[in-house]
C-alpha atoms as a PDB file:
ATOM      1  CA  UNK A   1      21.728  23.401  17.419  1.00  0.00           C
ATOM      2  CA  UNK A   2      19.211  23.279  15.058  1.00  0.00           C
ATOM      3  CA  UNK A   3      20.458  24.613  11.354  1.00  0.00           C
ATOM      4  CA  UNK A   4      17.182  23.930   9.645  1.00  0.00           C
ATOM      5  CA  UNK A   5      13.559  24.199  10.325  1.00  0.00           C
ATOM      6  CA  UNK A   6      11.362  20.494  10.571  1.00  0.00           C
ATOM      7  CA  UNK A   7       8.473  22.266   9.799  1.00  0.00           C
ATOM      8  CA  UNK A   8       9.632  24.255   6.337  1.00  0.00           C
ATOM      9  CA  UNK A   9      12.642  23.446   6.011  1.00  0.00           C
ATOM     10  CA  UNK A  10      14.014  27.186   6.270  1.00  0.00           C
ATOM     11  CA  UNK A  11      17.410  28.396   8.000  1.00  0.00           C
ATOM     12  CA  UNK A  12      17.431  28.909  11.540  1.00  0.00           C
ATOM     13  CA  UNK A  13      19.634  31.454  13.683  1.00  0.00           C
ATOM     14  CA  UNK A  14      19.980  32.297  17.251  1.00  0.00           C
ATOM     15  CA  UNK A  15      17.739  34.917  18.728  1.00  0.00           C
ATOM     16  CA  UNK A  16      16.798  36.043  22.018  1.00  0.00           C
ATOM     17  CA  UNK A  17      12.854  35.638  22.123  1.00  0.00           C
ATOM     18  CA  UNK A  18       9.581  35.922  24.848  1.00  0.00           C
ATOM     19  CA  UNK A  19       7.873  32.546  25.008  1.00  0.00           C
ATOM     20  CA  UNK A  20       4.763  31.658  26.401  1.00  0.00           C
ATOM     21  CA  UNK A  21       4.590  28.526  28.787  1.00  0.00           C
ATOM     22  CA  UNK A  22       1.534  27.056  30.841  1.00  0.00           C
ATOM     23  CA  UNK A  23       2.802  26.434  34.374  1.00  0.00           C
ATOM     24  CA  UNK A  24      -0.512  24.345  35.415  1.00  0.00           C
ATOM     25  CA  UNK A  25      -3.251  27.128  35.142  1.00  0.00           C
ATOM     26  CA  UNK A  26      -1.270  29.921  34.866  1.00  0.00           C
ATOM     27  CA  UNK A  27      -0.389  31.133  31.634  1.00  0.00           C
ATOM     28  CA  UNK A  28       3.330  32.925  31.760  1.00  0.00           C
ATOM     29  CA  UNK A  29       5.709  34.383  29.335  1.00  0.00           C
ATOM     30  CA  UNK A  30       9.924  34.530  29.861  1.00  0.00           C
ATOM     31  CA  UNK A  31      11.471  37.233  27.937  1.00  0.00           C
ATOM     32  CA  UNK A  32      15.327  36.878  26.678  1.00  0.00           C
ATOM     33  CA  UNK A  33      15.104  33.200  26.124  1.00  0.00           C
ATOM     34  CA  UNK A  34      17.784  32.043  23.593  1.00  0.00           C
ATOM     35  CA  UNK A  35      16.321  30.142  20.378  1.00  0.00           C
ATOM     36  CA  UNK A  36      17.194  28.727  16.719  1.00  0.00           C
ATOM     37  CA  UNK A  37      14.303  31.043  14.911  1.00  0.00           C
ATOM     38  CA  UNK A  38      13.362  30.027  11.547  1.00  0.00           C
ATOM     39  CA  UNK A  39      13.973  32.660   8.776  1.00  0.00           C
ATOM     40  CA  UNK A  40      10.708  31.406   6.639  1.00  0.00           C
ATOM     41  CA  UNK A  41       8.381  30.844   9.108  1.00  0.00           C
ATOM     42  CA  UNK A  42       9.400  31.727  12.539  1.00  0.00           C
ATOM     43  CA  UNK A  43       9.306  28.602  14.643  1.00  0.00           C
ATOM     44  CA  UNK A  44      11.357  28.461  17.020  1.00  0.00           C
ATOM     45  CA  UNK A  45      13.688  25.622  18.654  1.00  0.00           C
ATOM     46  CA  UNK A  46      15.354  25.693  22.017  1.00  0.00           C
ATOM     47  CA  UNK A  47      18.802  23.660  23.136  1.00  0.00           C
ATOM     48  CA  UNK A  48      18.595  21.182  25.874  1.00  0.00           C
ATOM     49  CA  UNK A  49      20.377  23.174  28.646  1.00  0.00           C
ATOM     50  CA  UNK A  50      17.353  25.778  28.103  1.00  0.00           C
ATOM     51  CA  UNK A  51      14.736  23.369  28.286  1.00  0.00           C
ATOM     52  CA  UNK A  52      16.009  22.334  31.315  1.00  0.00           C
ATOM     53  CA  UNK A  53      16.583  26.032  32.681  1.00  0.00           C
ATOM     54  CA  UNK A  54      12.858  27.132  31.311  1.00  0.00           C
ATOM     55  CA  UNK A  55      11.732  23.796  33.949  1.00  0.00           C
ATOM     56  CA  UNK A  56      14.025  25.297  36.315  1.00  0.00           C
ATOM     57  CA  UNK A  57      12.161  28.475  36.368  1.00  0.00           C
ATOM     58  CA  UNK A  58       8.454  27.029  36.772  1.00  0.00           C
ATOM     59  CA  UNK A  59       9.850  24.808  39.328  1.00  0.00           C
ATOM     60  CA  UNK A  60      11.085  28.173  41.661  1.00  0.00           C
ATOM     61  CA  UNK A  61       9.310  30.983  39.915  1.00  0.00           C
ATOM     62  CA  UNK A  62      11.306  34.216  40.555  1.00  0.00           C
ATOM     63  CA  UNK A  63      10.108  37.367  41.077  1.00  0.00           C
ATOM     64  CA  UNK A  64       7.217  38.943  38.418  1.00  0.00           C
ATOM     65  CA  UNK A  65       8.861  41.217  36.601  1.00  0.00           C
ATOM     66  CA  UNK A  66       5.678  42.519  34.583  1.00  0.00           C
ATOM     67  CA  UNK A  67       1.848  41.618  34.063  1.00  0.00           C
ATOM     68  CA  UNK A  68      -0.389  41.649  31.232  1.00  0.00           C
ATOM     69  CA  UNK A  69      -3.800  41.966  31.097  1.00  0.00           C
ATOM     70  CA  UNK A  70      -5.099  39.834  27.834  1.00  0.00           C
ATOM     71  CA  UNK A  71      -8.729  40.041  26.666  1.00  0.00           C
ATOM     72  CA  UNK A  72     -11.046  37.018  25.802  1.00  0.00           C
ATOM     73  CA  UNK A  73     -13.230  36.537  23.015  1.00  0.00           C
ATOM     74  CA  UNK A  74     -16.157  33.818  22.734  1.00  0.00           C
ATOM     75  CA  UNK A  75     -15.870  32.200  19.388  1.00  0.00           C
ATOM     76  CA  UNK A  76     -19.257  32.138  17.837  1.00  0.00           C
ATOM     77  CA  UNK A  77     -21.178  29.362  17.500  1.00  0.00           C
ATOM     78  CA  UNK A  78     -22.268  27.819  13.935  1.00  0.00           C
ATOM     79  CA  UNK A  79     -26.279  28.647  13.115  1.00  0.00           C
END
């Protein structure tokens, strides 16, 4: 459990959030995931036993539930 936040120093709670994971070239996201969420800024922490079950999952994807189709933008380049 993690009661404060290291980067601000703001309360955390529990919270089921989406997170966004790079499983080698493919960018993913798992919905539901339980986290300590900071109040002040929003980072969020996970416990060991989801770390290991977020592994878990990249290790024997299961089935897609959704897709997302995300567009990409050049940044421009300095004159």
């Amino acid at each position: 459990m993690v009661s404060r936040c290291l980067a601000c120093g703001g309360k955390t709670s529990q919270k089921r959030i989406r997170t966004e994971n790079w499983w080698g070239e493919e960018f993913t996201l798992v919905e539901n995931v339980p986290a300590w969420v900071c109040a002040q800024c929003g980072e969020a922490y996970f416990d060991a036993e989801v770390c290991l079950a977020l592994d878990q999952l990249r290790q024997n994807p299961p089935e897609v539930k959704a897709s997302l189709q995300v567009p990409v933008y050049a940044y421009p380049e300095a004159s």
